[in-house]
Protein backbone atom coordinates (compact mmCIF):
# COMPACT_ATOMS: atom_id res chain seq x y z
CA UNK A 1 18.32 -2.88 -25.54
CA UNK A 2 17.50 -4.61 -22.57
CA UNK A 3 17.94 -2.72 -18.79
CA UNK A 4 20.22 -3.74 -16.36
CA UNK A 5 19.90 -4.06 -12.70
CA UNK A 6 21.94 -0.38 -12.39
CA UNK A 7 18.55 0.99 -14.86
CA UNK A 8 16.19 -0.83 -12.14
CA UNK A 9 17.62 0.33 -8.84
CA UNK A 10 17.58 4.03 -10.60
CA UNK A 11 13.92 3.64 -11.64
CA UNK A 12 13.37 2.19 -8.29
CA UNK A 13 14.79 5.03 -6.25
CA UNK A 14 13.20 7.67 -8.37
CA UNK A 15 9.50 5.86 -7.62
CA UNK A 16 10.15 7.55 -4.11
CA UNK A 17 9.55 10.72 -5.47
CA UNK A 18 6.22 9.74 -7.64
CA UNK A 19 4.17 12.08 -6.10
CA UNK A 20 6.49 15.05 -6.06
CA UNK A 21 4.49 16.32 -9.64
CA UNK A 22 1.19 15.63 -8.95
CA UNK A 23 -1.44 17.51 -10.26
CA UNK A 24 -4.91 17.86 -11.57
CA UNK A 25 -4.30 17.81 -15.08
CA UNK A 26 -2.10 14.93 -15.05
CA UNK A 27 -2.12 13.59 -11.68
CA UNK A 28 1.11 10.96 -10.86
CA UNK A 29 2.20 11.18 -15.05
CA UNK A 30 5.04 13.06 -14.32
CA UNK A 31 6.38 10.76 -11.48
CA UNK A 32 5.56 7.64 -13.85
CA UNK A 33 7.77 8.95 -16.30
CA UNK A 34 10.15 10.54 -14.54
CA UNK A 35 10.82 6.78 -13.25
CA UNK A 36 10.85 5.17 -16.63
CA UNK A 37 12.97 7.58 -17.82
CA UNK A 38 16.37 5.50 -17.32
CA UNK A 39 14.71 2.07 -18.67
CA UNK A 40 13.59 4.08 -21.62
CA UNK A 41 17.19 5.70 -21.91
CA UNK A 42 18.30 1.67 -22.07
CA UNK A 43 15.46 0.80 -24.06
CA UNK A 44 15.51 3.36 -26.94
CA UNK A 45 19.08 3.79 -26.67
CA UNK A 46 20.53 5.40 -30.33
CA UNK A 47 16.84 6.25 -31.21
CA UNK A 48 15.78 9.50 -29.99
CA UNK A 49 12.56 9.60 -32.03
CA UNK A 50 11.54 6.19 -30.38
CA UNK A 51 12.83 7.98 -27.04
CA UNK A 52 11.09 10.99 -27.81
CA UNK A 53 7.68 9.25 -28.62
CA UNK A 54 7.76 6.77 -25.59
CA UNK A 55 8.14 10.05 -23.01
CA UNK A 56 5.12 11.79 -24.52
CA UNK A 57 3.01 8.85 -24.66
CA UNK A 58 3.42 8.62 -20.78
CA UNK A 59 3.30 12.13 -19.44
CA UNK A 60 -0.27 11.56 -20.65
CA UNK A 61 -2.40 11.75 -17.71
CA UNK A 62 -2.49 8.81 -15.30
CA UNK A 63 -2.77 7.81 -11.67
CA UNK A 64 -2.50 5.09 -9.17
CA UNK A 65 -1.03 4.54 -5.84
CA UNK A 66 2.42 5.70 -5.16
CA UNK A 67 3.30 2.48 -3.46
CA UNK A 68 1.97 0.48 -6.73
CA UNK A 69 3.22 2.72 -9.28
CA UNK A 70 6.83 0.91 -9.53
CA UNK A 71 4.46 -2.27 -10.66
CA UNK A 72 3.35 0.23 -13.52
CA UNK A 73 6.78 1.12 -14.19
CA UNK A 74 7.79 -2.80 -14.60
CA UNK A 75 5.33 -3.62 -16.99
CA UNK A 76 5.10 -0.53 -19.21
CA UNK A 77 9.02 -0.84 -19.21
CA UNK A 78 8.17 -4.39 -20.34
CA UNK A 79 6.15 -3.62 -23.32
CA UNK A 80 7.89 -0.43 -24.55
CA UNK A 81 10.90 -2.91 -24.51
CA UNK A 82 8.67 -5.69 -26.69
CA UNK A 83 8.28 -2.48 -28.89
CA UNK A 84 4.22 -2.75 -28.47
CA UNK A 85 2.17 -0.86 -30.52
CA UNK A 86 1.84 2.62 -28.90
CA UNK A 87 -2.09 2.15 -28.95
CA UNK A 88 -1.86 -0.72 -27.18
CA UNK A 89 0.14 0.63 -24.34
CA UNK A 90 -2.06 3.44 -23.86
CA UNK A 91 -5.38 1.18 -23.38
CA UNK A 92 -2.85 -0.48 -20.88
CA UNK A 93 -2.06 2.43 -18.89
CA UNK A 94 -5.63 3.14 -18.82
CA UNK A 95 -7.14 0.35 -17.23
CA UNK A 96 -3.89 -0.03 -15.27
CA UNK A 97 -4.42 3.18 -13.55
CA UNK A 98 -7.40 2.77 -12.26
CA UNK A 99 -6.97 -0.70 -10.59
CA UNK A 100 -3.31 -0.11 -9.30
CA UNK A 101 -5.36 2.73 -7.63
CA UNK A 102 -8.21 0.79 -5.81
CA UNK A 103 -6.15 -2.07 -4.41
CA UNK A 104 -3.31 -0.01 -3.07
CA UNK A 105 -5.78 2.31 -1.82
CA UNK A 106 -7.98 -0.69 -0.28
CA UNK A 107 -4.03 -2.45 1.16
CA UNK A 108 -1.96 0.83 2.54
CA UNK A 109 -4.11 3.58 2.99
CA UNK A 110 -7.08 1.43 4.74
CA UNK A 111 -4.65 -1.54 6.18
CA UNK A 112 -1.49 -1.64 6.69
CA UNK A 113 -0.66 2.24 7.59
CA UNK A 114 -3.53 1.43 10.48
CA UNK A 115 -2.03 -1.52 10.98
CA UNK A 116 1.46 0.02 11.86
CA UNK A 117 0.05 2.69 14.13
CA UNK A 118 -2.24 0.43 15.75
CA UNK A 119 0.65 -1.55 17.05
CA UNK A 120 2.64 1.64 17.77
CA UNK A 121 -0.06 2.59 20.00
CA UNK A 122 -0.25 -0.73 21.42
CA UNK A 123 3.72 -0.53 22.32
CA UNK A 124 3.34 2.68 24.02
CA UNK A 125 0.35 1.36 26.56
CA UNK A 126 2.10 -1.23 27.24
CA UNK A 127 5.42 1.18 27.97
CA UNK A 128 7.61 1.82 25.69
CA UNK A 129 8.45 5.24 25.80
CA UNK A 130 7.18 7.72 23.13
CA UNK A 131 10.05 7.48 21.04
CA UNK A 132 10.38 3.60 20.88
CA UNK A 133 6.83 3.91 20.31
CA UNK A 134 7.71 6.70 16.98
CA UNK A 135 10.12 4.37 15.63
CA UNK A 136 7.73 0.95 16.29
CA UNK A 137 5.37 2.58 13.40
CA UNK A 138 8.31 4.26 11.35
CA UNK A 139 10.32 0.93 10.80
CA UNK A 140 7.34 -1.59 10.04
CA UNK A 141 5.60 0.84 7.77
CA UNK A 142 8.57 1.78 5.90
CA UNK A 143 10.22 -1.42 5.66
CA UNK A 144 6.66 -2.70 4.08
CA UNK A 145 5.91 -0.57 1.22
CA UNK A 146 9.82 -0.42 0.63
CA UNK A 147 9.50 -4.29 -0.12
CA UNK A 148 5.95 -3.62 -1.80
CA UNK A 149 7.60 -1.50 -4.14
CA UNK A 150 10.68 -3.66 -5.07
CA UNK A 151 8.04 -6.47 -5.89
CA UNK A 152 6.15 -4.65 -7.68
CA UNK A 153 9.08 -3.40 -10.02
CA UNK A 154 10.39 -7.08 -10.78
CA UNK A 155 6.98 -8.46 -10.84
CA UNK A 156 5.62 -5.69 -13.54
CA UNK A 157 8.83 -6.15 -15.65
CA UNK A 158 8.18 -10.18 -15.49
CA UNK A 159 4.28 -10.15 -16.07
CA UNK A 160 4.45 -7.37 -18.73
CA UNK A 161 0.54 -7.38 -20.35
CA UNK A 162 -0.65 -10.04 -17.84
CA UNK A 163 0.04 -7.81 -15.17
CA UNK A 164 -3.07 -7.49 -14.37
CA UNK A 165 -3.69 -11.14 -13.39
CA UNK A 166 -1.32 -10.17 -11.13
CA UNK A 167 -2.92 -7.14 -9.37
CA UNK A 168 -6.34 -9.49 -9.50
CA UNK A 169 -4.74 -12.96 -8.23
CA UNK A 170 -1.39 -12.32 -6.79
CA UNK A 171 -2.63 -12.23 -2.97
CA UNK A 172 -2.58 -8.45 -2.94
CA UNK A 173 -6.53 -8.11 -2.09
CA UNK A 174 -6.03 -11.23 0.02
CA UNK A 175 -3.44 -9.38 2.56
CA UNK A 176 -5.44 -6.63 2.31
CA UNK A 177 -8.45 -8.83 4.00
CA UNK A 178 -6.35 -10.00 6.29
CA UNK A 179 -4.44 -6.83 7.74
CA UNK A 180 -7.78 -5.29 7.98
CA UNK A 181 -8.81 -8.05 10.64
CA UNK A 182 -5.16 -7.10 11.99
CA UNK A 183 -6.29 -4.14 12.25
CA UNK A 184 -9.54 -4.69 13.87
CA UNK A 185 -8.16 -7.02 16.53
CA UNK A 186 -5.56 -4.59 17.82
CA UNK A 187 -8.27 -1.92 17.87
CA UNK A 188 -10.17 -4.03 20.22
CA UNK A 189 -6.94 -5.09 22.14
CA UNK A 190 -5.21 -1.46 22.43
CA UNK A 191 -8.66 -0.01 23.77
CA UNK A 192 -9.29 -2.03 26.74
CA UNK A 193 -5.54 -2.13 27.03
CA UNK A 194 -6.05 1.81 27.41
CA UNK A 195 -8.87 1.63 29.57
CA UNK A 196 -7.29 -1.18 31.92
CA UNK A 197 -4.22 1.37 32.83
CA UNK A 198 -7.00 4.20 33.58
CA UNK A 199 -8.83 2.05 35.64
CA UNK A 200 -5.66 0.67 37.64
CA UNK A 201 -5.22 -2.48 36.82
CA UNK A 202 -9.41 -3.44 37.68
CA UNK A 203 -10.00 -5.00 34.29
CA UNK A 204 -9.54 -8.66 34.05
CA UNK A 205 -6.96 -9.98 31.62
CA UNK A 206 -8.52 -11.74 29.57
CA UNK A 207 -10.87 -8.61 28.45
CA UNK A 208 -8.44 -6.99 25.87
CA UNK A 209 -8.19 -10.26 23.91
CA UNK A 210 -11.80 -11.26 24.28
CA UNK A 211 -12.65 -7.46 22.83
CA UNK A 212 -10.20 -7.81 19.76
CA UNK A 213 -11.39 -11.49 19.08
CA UNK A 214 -14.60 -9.67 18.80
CA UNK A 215 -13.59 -6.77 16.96
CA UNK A 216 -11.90 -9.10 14.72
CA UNK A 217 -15.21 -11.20 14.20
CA UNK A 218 -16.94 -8.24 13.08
CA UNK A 219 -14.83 -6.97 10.64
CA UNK A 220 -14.64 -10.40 9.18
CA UNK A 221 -18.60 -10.58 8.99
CA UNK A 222 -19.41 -7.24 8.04
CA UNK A 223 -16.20 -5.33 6.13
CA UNK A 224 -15.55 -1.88 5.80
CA UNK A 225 -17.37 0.72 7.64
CA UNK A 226 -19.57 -1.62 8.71
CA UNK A 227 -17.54 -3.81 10.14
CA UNK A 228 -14.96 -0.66 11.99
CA UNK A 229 -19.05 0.11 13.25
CA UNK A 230 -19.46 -3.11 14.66
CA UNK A 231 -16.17 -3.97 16.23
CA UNK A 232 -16.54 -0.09 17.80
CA UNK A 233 -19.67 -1.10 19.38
CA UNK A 234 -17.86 -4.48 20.59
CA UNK A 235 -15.32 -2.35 22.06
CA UNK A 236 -17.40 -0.05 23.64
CA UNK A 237 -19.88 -2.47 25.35
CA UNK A 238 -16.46 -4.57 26.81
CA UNK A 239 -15.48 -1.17 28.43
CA UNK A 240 -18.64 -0.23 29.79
CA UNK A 241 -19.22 -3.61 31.19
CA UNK A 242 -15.89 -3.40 33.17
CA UNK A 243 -14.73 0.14 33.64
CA UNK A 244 -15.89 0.74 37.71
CA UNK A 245 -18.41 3.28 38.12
């Protein structure tokens, strides 16, 4: 039997709690299922030994990012639905795993959460008081992997097996790219913007821009920590050409 929408927003929800089992042995395979468990409720409805099967097969061990697992959930949903052979679906949570692991790593952990606190920090040098400046991190991130993980449920249940063209081509490692020049520009930006109020005012305002342009560049040329090396060194060398002695 297919899901409904009532079987998604449950699976949903309970993705919020993925990492709320993790361990060594098993690492996120308890949070997976415990997420699947009301599409598999739908989807082996009046067959308990399908049921039974299809919950043992994926509190086998398996991990990704919390913020990517709900794409797991969409497609293994997909193919226990299709009634796959359980073989099959285990080679496909295998290789799943481990790239639902490097991207999400690679576009939260390393981008957007910097990303979000960056421009928090930002908000508060420029003023906003330290609570404005709380909730100018809380909201963005939130809202962000909120929406990541409602694509990623209706886009694993659509791609099913091709899922991973998905991961590989959807624009995923593209944002990731992208945020982490974000990233590297409001680096450069909220530094001299720091050093310009502890100097009084005596930096000239074009500086912060001109150092996160910079920053920017760098990352671009030379990514990872390479690149957060070079657009450091940017930074620094702006603020010791301009700080007064």
């Amino acid at each position: 039997m297919r899901p409904g929408r009532r079987d998604f927003a449950r699976a949903l929800v309970r993705t919020l709690g993925a990492q709320g089992t993790w361990n060594y042995r098993s690492y996120t395979a308890g949070g997976l299922t415990y997420a699947l468990l009301p599409l598999l409720h739908r989807i082996h409805a009046g067959d308990p030994v399908a049921f039974r099967a299809a919950v043992e097969r994926h509190l086998r061990p398996f991990n990704a990012h919390p913020y990517l697992i709900p794409l797991a959930v969409g497609a293994l949903a997909r193919l226990e639905h299709e009634r796959e052979e359980p073989g099959r679906i285990e080679r496909f949570r295998t290789a799943l795993s481990s790239s639902l692991g490097a991207v999400g790593d690679r576009l939260v952990w390393q981008a957007w959460r910097p990303f979000c606190l960056l421009l928090a920090i930002l908000g508060f040098s420029l003023g906003l008081g330290p609570w404005a400046a709380v909730l100018l991190f809380l909201i963005p991130y939130n809202a962000g992997h909120v929406t990541l993980r409602v694509w990623g449920l209706r886009r694993g249940w659509s791609a099913g097996l091709r899922v991973g063209a998905v991961v590989s081509g959807s624009g995923l490692r593209r944002m990731a790219r992208w945020l982490t020049a974000a990233d590297l520009l409001l680096l450069g930006t909220v530094a001299v913007t720091l050093a310009d109020r502890l100097a009084d005012g005596a930096l000239p305002a074009w500086t912060g821009a001109a150092a996160g342009a910079a920053a920017a560049a760098a990352g671009a040329s030379w990514p990872g920590l390479v690149g957060a090396s070079a657009a450091a060194l940017v930074v620094v060398g702006a603020l010791a050409a301009w700080i007064p002695r």
